[in-house]
PDB file of N, CA and C in Angstrom:
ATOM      1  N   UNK A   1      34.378  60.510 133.232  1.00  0.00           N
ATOM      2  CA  UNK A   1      35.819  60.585 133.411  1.00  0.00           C
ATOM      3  C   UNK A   1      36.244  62.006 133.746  1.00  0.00           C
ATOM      4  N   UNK A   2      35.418  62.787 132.929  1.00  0.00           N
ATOM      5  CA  UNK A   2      35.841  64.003 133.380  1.00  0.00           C
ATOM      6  C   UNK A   2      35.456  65.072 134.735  1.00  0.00           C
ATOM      7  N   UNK A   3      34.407  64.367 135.410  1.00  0.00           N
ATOM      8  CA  UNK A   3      34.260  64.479 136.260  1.00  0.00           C
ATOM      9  C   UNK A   3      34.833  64.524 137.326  1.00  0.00           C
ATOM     10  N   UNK A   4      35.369  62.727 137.820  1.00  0.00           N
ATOM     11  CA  UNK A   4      36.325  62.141 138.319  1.00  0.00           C
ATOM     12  C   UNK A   4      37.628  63.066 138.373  1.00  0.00           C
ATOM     13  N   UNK A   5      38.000  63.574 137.155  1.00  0.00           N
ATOM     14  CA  UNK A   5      39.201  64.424 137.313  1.00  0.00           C
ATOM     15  C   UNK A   5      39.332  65.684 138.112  1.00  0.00           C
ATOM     16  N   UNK A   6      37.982  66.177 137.483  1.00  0.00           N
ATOM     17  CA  UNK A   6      37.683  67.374 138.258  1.00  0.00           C
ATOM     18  C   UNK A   6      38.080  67.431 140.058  1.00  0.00           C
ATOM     19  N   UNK A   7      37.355  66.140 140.451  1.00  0.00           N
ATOM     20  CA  UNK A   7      37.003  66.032 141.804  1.00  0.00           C
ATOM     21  C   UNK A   7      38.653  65.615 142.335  1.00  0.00           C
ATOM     22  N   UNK A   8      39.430  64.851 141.559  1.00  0.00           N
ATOM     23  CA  UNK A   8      40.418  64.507 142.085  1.00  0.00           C
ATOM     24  C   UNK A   8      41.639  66.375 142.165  1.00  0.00           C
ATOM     25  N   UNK A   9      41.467  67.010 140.665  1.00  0.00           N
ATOM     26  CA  UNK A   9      41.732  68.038 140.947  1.00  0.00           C
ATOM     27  C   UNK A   9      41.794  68.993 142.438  1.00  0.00           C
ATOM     28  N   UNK A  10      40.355  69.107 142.558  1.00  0.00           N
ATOM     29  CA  UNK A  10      39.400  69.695 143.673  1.00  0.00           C
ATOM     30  C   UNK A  10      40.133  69.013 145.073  1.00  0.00           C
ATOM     31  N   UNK A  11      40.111  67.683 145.184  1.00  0.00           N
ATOM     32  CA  UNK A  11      41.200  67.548 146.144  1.00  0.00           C
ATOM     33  C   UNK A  11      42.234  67.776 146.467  1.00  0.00           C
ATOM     34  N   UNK A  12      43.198  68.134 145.424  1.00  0.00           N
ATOM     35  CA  UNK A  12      44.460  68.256 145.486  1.00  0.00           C
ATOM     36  C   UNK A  12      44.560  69.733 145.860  1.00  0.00           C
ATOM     37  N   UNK A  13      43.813  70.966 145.559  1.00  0.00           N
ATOM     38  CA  UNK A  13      44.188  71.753 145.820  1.00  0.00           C
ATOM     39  C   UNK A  13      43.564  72.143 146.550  1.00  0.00           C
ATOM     40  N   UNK A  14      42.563  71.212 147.850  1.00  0.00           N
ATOM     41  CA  UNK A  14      42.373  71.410 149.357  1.00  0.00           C
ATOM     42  C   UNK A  14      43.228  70.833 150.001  1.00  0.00           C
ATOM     43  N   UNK A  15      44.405  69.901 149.379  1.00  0.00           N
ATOM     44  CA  UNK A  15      45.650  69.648 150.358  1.00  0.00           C
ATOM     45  C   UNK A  15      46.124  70.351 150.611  1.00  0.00           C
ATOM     46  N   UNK A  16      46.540  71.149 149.193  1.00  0.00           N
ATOM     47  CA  UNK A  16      47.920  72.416 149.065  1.00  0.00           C
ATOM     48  C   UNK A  16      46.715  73.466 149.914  1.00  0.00           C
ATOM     49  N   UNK A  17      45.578  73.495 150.265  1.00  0.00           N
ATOM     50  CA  UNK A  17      45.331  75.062 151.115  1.00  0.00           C
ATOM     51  C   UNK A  17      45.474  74.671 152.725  1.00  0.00           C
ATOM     52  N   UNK A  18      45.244  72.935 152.810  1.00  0.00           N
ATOM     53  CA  UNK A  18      44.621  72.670 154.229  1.00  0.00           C
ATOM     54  C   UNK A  18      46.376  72.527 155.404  1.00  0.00           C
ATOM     55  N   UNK A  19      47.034  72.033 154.272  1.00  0.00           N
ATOM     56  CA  UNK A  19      48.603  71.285 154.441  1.00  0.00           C
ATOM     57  C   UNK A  19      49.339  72.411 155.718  1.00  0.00           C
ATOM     58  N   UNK A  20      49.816  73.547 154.736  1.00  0.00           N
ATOM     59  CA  UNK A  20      50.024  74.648 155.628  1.00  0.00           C
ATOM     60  C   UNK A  20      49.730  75.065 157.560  1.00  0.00           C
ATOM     61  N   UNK A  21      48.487  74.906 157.313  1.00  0.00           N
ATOM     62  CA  UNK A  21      47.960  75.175 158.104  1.00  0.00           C
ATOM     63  C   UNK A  21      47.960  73.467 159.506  1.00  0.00           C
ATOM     64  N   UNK A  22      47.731  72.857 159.013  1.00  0.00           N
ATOM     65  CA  UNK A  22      47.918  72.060 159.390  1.00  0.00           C
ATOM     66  C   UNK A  22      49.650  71.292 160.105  1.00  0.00           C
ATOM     67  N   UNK A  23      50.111  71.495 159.469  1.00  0.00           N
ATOM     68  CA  UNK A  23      51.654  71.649 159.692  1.00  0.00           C
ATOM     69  C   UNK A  23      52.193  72.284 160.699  1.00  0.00           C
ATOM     70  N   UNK A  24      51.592  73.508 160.717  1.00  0.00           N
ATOM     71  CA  UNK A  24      51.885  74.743 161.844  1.00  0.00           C
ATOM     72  C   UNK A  24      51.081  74.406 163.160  1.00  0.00           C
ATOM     73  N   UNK A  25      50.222  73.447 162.981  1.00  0.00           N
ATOM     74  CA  UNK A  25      49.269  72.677 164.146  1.00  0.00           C
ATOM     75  C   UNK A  25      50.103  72.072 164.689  1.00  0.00           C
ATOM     76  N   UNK A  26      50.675  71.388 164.002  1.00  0.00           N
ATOM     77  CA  UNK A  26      50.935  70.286 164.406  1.00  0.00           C
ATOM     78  C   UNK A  26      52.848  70.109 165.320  1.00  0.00           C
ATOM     79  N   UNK A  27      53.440  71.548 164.180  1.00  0.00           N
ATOM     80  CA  UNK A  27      54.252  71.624 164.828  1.00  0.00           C
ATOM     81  C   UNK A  27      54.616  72.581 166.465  1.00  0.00           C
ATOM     82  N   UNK A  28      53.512  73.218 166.325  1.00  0.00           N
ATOM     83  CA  UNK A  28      53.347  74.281 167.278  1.00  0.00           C
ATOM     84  C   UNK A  28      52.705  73.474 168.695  1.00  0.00           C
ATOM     85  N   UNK A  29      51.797  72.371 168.199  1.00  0.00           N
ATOM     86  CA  UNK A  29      51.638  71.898 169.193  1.00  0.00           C
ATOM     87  C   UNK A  29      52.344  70.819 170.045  1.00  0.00           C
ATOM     88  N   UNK A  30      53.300  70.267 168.749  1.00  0.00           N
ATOM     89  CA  UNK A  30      54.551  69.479 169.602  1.00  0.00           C
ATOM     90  C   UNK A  30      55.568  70.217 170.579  1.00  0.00           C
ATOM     91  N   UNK A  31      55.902  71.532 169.994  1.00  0.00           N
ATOM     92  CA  UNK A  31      57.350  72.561 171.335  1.00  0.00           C
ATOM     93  C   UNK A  31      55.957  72.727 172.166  1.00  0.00           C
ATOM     94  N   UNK A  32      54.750  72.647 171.874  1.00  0.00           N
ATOM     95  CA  UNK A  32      53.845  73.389 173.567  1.00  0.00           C
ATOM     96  C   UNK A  32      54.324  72.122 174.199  1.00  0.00           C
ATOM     97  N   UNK A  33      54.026  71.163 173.693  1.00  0.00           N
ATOM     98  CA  UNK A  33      54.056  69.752 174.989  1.00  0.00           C
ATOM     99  C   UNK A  33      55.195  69.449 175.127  1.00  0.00           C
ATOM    100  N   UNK A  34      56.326  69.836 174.711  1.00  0.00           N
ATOM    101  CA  UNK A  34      57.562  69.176 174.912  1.00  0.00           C
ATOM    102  C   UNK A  34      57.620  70.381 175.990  1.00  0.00           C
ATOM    103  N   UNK A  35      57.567  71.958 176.189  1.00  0.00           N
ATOM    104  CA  UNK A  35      57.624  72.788 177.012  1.00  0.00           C
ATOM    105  C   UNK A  35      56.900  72.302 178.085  1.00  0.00           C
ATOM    106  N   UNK A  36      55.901  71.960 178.108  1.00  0.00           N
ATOM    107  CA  UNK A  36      54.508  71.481 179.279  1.00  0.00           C
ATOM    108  C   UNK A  36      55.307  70.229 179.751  1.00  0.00           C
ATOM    109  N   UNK A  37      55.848  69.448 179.088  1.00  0.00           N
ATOM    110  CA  UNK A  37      56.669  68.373 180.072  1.00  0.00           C
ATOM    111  C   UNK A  37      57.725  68.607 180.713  1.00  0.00           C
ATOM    112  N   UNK A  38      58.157  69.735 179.993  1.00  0.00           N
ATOM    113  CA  UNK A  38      59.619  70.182 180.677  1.00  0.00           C
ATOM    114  C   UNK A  38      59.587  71.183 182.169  1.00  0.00           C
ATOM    115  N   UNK A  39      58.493  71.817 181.576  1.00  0.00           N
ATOM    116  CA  UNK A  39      57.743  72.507 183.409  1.00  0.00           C
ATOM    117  C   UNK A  39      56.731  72.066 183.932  1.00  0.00           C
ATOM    118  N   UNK A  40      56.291  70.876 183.767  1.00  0.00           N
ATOM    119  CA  UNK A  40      55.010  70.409 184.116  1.00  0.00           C
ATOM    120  C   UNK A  40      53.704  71.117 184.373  1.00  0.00           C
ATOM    121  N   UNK A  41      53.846  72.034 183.535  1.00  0.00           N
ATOM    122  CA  UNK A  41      52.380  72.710 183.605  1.00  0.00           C
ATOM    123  C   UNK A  41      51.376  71.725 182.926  1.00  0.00           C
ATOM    124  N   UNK A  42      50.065  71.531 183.345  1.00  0.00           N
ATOM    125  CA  UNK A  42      49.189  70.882 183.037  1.00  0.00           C
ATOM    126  C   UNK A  42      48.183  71.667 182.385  1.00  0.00           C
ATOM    127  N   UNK A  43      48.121  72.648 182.122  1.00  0.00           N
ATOM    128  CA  UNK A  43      47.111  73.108 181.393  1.00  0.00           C
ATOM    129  C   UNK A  43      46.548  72.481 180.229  1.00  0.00           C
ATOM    130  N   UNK A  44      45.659  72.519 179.987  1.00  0.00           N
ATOM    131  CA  UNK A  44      45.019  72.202 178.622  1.00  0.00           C
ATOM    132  C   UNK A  44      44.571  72.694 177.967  1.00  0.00           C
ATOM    133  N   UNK A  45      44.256  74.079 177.932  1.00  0.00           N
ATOM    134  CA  UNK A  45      43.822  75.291 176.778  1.00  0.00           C
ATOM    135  C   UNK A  45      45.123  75.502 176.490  1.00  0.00           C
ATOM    136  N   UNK A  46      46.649  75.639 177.025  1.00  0.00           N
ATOM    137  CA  UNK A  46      47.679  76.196 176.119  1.00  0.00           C
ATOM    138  C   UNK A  46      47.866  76.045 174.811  1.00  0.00           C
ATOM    139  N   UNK A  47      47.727  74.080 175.085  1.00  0.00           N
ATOM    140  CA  UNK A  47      48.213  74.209 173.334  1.00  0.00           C
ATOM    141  C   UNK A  47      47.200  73.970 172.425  1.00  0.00           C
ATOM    142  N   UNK A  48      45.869  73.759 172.653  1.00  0.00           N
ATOM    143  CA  UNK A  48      44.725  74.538 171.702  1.00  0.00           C
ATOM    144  C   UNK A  48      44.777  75.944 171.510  1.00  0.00           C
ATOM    145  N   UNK A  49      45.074  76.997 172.388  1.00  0.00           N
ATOM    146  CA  UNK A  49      44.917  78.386 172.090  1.00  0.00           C
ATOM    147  C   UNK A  49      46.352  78.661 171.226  1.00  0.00           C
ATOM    148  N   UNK A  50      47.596  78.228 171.057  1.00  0.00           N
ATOM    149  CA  UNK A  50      48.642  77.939 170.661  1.00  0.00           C
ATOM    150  C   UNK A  50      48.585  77.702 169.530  1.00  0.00           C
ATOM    151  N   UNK A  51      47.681  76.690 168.684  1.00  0.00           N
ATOM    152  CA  UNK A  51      47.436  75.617 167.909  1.00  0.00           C
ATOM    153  C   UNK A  51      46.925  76.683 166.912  1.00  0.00           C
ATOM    154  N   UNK A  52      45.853  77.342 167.540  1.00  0.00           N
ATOM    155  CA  UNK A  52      44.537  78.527 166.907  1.00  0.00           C
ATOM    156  C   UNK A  52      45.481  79.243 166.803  1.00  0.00           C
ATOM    157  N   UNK A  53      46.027  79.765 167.289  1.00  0.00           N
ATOM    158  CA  UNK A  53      46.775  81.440 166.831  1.00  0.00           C
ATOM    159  C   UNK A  53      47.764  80.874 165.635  1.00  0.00           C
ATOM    160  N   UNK A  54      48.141  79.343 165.697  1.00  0.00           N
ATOM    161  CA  UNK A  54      49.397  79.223 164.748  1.00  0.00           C
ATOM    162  C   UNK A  54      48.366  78.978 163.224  1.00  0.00           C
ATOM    163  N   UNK A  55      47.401  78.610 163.126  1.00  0.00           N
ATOM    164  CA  UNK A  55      46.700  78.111 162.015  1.00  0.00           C
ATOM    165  C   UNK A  55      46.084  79.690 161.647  1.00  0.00           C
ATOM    166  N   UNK A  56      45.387  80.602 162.468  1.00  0.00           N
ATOM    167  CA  UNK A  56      45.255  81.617 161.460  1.00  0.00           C
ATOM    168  C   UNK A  56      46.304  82.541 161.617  1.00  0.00           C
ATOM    169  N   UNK A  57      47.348  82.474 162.001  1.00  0.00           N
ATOM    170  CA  UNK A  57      48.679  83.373 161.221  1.00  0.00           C
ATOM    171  C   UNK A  57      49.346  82.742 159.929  1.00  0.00           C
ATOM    172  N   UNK A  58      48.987  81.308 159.825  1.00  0.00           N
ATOM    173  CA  UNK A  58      49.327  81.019 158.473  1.00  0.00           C
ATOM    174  C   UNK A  58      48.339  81.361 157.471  1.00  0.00           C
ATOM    175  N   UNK A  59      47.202  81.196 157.747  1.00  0.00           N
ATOM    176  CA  UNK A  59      46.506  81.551 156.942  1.00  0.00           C
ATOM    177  C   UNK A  59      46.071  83.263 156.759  1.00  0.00           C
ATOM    178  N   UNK A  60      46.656  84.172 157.926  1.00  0.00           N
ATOM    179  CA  UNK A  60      46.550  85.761 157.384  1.00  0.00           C
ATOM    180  C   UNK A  60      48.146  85.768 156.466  1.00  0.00           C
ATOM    181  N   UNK A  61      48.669  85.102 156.300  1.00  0.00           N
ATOM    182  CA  UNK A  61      50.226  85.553 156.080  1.00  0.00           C
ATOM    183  C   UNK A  61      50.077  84.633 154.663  1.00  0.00           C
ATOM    184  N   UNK A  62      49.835  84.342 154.509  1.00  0.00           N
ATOM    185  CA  UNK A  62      49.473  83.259 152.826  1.00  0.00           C
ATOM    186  C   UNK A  62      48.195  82.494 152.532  1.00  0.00           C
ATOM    187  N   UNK A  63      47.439  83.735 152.778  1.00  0.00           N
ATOM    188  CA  UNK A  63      45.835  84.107 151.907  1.00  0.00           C
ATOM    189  C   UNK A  63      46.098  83.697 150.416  1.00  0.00           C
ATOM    190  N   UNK A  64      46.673  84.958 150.299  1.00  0.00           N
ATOM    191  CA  UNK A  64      46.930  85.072 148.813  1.00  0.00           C
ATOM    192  C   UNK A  64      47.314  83.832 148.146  1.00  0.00           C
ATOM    193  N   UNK A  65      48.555  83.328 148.250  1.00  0.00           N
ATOM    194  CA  UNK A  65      49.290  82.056 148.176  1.00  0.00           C
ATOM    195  C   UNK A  65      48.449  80.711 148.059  1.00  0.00           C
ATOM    196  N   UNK A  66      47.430  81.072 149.137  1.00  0.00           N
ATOM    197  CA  UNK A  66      46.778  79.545 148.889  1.00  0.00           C
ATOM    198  C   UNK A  66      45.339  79.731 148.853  1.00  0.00           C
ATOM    199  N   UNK A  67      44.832  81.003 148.069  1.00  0.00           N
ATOM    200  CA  UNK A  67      43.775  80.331 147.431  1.00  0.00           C
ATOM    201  C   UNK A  67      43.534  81.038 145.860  1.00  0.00           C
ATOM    202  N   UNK A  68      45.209  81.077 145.188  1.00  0.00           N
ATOM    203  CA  UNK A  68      45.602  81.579 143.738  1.00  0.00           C
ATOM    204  C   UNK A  68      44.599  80.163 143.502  1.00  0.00           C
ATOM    205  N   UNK A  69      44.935  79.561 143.779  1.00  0.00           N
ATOM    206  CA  UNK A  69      44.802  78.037 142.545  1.00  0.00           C
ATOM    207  C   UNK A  69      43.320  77.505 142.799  1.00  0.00           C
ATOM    208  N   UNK A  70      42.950  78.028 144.316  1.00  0.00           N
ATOM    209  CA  UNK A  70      41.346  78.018 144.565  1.00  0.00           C
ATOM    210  C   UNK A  70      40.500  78.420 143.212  1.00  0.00           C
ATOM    211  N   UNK A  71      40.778  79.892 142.916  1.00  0.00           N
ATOM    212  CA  UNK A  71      40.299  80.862 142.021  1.00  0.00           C
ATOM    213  C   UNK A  71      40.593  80.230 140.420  1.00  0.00           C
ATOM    214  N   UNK A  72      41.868  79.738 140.382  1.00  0.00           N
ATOM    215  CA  UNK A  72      41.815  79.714 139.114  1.00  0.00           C
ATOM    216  C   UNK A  72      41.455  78.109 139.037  1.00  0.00           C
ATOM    217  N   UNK A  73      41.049  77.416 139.816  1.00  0.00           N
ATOM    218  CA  UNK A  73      40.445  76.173 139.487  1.00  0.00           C
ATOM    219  C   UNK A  73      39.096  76.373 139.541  1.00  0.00           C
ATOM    220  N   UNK A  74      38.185  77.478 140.081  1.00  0.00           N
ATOM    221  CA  UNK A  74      36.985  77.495 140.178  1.00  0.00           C
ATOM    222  C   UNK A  74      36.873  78.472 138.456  1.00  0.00           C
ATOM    223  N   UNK A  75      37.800  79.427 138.342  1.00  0.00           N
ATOM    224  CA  UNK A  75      37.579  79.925 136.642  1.00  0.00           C
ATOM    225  C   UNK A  75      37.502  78.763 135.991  1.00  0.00           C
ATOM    226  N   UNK A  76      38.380  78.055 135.838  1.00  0.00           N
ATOM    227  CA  UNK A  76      38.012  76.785 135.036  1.00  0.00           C
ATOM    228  C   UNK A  76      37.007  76.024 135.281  1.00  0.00           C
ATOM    229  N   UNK A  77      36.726  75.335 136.384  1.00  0.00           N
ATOM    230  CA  UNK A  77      35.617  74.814 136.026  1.00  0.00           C
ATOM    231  C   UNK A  77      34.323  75.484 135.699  1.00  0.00           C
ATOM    232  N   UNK A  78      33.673  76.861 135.822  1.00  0.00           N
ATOM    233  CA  UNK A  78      32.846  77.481 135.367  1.00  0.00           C
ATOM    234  C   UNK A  78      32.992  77.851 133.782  1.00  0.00           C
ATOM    235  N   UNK A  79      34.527  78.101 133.689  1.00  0.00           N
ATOM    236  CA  UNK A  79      34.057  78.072 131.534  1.00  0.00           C
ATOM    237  C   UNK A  79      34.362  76.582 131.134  1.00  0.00           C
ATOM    238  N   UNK A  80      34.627  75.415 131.996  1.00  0.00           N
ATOM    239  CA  UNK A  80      34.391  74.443 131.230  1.00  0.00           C
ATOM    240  C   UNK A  80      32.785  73.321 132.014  1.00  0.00           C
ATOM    241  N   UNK A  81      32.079  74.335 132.535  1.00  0.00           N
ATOM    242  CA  UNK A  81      30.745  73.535 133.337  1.00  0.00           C
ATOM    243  C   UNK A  81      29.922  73.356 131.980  1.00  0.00           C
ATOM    244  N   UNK A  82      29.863  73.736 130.980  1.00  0.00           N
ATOM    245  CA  UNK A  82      28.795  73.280 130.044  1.00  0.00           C
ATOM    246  C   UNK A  82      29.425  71.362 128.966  1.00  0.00           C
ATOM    247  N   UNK A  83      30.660  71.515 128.918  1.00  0.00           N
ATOM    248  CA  UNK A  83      31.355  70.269 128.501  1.00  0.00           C
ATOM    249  C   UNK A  83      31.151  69.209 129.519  1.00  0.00           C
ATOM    250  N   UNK A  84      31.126  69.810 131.130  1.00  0.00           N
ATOM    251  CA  UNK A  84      30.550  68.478 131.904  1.00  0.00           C
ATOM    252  C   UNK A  84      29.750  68.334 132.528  1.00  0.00           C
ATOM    253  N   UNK A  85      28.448  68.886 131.864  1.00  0.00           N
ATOM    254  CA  UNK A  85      26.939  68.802 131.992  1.00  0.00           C
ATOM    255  C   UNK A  85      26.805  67.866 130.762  1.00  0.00           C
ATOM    256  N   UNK A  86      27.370  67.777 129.310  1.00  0.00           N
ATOM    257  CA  UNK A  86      26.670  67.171 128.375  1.00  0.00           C
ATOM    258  C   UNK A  86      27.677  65.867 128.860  1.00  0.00           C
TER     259      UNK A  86
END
């Protein structure tokens, strides 16, 4: 059981790191194509190279922010790894 928790833990706070980043994908890549339809440029590296610059500026700009809970979920499970080994 306590395992299970762990892991469900462990998920939750690869949402809260992945979410961010993902978001900024997703919204960055909707104004590229709504722009690309509006001038019909056809390119197809825009809004991948678009996409990339928007995912690691979120992630240089709230490092810190999103991987507090990384750290302090990995402290915990290392002083509590001997309770879920037995």
């Amino acid at each position: 059981m306590e395992v299970a928790h762990q892991i469900g833990s462990a998920l939750i706070i690869y949402s809260q790191i992945v979410l961010p980043a993902l978001l900024a994908a997703v919204v960055v890549g909707l104004i590229v194509a709504i722009l690309q339809a509006a001038t019909q440029i056809q390119d197809q590296t825009l809004p991948q190279t678009m996409k990339i610059l928007a995912v690691m500026g979120v992630f240089a700009v709230m490092t810190s922010a999103l991987t507090a809970p990384l750290i302090t979920f990995a402290k915990d499970l290392f002083t509590r790894f001997p309770i879920l080994v037995n």
